[in-house]
Protein backbone atom coordinates (compact mmCIF):
# COMPACT_ATOMS: atom_id res chain seq x y z
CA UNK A 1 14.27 17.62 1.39
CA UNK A 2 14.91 17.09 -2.46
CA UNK A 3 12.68 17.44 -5.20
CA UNK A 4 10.76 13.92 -7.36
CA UNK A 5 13.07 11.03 -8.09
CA UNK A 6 11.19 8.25 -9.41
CA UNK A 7 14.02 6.26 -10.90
CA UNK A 8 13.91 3.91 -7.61
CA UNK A 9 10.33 3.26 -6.34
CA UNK A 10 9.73 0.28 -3.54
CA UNK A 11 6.69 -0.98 -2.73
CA UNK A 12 5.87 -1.50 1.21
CA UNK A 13 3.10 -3.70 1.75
CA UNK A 14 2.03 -3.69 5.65
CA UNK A 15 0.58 -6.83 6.78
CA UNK A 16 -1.25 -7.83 10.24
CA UNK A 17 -0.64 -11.44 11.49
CA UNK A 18 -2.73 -13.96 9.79
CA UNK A 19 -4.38 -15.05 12.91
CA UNK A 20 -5.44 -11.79 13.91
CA UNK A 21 -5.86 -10.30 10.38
CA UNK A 22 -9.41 -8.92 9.22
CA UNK A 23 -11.19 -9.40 12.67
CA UNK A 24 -14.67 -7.62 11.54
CA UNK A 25 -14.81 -10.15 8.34
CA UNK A 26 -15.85 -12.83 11.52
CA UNK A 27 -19.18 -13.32 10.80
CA UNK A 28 -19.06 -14.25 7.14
CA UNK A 29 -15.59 -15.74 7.52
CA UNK A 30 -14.07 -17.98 10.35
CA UNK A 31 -10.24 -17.67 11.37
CA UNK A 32 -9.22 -20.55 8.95
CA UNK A 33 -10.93 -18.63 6.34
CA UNK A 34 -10.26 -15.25 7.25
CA UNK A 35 -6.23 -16.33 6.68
CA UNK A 36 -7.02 -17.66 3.39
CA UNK A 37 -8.13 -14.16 2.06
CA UNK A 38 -5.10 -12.46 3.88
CA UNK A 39 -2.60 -14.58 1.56
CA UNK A 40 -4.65 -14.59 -1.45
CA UNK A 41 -4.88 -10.78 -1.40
CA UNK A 42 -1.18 -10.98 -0.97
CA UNK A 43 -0.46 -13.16 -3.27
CA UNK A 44 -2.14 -11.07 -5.95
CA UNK A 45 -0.56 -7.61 -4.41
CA UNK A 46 3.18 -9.29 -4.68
CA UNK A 47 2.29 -10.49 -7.73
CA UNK A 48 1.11 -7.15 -9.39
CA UNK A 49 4.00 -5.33 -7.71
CA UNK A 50 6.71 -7.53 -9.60
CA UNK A 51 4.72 -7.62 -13.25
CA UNK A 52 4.66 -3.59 -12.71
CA UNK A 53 6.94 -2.16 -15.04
CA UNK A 54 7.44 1.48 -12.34
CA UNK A 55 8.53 -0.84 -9.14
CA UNK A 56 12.25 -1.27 -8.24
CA UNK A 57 11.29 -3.84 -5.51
CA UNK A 58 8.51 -4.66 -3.11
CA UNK A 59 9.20 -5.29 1.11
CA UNK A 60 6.60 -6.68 3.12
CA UNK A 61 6.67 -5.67 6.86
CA UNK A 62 4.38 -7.65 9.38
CA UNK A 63 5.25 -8.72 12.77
CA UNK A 64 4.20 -12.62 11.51
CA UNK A 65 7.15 -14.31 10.90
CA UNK A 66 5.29 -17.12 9.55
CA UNK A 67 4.20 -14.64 6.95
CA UNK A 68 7.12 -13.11 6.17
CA UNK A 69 8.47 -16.41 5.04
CA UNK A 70 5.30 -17.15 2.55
CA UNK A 71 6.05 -13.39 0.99
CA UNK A 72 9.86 -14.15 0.43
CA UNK A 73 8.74 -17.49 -1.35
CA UNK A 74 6.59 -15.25 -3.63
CA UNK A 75 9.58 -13.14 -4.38
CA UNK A 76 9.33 -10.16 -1.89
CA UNK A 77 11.94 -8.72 0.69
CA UNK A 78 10.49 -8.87 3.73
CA UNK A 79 11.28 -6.79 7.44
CA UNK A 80 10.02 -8.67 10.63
CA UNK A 81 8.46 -5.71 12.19
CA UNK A 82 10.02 -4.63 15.48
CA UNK A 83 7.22 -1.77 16.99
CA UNK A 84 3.35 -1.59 17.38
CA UNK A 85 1.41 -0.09 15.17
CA UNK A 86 0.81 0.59 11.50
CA UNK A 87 2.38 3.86 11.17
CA UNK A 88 5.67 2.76 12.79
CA UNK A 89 6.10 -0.45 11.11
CA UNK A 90 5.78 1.56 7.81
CA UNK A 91 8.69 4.00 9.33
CA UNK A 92 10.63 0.97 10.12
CA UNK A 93 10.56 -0.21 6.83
CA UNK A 94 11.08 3.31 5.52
CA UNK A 95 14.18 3.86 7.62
CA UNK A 96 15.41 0.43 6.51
CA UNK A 97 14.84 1.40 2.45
CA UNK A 98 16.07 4.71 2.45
CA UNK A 99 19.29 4.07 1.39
CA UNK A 100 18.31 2.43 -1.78
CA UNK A 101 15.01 3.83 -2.89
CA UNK A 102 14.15 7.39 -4.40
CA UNK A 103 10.64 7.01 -3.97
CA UNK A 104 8.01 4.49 -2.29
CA UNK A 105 4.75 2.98 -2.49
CA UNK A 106 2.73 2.06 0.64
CA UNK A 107 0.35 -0.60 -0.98
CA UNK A 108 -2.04 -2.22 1.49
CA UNK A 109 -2.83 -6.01 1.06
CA UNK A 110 -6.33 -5.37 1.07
CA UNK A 111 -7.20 -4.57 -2.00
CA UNK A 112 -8.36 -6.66 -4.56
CA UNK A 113 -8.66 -4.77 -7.34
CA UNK A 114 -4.87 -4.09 -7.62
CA UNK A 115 -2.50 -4.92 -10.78
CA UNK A 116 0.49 -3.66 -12.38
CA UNK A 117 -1.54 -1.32 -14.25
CA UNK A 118 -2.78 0.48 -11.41
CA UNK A 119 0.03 0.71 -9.96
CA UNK A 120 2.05 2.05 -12.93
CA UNK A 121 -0.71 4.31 -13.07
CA UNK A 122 -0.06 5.98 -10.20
CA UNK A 123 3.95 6.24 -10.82
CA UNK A 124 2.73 7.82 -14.13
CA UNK A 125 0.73 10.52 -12.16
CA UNK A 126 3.44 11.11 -10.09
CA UNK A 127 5.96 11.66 -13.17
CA UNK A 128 3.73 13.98 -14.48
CA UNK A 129 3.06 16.07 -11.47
CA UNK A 130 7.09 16.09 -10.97
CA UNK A 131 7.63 17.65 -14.27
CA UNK A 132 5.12 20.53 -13.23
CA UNK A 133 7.14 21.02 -9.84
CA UNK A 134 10.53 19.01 -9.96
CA UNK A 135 11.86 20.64 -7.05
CA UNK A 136 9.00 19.80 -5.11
CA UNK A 137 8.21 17.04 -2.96
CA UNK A 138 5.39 14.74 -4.84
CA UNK A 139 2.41 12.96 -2.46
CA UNK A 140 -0.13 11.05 -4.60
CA UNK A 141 -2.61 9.18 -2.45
CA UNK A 142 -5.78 7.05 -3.56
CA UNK A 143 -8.39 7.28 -1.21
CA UNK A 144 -10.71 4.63 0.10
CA UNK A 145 -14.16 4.48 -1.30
CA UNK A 146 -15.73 6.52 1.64
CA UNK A 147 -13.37 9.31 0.82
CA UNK A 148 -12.15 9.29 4.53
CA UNK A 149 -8.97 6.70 4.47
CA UNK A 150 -5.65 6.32 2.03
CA UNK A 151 -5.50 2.96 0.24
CA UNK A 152 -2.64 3.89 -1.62
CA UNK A 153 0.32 6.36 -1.06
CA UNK A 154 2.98 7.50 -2.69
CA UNK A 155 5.82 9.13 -1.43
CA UNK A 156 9.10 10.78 -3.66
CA UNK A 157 11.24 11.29 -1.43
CA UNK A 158 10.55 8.71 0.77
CA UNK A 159 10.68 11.25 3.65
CA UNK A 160 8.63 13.67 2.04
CA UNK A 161 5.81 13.54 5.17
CA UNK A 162 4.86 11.13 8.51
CA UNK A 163 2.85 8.70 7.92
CA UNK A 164 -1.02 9.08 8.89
CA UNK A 165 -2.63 5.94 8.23
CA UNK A 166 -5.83 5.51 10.88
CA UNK A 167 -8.85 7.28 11.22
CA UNK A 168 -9.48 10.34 8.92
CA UNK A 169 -5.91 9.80 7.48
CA UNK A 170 -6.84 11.11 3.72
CA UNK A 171 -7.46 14.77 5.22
CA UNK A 172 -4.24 14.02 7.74
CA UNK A 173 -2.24 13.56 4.79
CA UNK A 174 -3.67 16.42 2.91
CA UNK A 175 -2.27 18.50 5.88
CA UNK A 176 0.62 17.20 5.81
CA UNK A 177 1.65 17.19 2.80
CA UNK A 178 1.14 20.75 2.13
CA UNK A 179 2.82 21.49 5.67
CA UNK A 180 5.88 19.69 3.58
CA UNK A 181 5.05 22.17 0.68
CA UNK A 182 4.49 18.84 -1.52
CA UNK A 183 2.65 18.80 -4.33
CA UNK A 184 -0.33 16.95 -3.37
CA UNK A 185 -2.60 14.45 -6.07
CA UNK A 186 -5.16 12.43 -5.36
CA UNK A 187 -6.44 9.59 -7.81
CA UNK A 188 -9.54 7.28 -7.98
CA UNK A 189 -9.51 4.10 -9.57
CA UNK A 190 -9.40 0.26 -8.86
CA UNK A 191 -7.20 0.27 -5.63
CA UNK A 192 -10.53 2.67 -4.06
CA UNK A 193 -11.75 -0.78 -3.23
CA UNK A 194 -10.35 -2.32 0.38
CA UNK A 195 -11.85 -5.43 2.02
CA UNK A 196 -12.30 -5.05 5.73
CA UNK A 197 -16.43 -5.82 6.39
CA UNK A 198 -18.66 -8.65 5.33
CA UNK A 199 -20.09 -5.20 2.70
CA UNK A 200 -16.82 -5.05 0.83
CA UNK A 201 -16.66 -8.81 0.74
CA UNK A 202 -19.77 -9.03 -0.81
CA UNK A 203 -19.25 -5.86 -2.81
CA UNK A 204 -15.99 -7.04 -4.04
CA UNK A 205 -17.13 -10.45 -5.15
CA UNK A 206 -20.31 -8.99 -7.08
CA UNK A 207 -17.81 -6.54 -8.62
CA UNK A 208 -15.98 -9.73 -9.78
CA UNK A 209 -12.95 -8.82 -8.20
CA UNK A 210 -12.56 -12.29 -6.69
CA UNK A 211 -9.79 -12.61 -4.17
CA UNK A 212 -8.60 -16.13 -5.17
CA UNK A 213 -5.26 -15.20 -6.82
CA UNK A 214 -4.68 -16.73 -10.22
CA UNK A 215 -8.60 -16.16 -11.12
């Protein structure tokens, strides 16, 4: 396992099918409308991930093939997702990038407070903690709000650890990456924020992070 190469960073941006997408937003929201958000966040996500400046490219994997078409019309690669599960449709799409990325991004499309900015930001972070350590692996993660999840991750190499996403996967990262003898940062900022309950729906619109893209 090499050292931090951020010359080639893709973003991977995991996505459930729209019709089963965001189940515990059902009270508030209805199918119909619970769809609506799902592209809207994306649209914003893709759309941040190809103004950011740090991104060589951005893949979205979902096993929605209906999807997958909208995200190419946005401008994203896209990988029809083969397996069940979160974690192995991210190492699908891994194992599928390898060859031509140095470094990636898993970027949720849940979370509406993302941009370019933010997501420079965190390429930035990771620059500067390669510089410390170059011949170390580098694992920044952002974690949710509650301090228990990852919202953002960011992997140079690609390989540097498995992926943990579920429950209690900030710590499982942690421990991973320094099992991996990575060097390990964690940042707060605007991509905290992830919409899965009526709360963070309400939260996120009286934060005025409004999920319509193009607001």
């Amino acid at each position: 396992m090499s050292g931090v190469d951020l010359a080639r960073i893709v973003a991977i941006v995991p996505v459930r099918s729209l019709s089963g997408a965001k189940s515990r937003l059902g009270e508030p929201l209805d199918p119909e409308e619970r769809g609506d958000l799902i592209m809207a966040l994306l649209r914003r996500t893709v759309a941040a991930a190809l103004a950011s400046r740090s991104l060589a490219g951005i893949a979205v994997v979902s096993r929605d093939s209906d999807l997958l078409a909208q995200a190419r019309a946005m401008g994203a690669a896209s990988l029809l997702q083969e397996s069940d599960g979160l974690n192995e449709g991210l190492a699908e799409t891994r194992e599928a990038t390898c060859a031509e990325t140095t470094a990636i991004l898993v970027l949720p499309a849940d979370l509406p407070g993302v941009s370019a900015e933010a997501i420079d930001r965190l390429a930035e972070v990771a620059a500067e903690t390669g510089r410390i350590a170059p011949d170390r692996p580098v694992v920044v993660l952002v974690p949710d709000r509650h301090g228990t999840g990852t919202n953002a991750l960011l992997l140079s190499p690609p390989d540097a650890i498995p992926f943990r996403f579920g429950e209690e996967s900030r710590a499982a990262h942690a421990r991973e990456a320094a099992a991996a003898g990575a060097s390990y940062v964690e940042l707060a900022g605007p991509l905290a924020f992830d919409v899965d309950t009526p709360e963070d729906l309400l939260l996120a619109d009286g934060a005025g992070l409004d999920h319509e893209a193009g607001r």
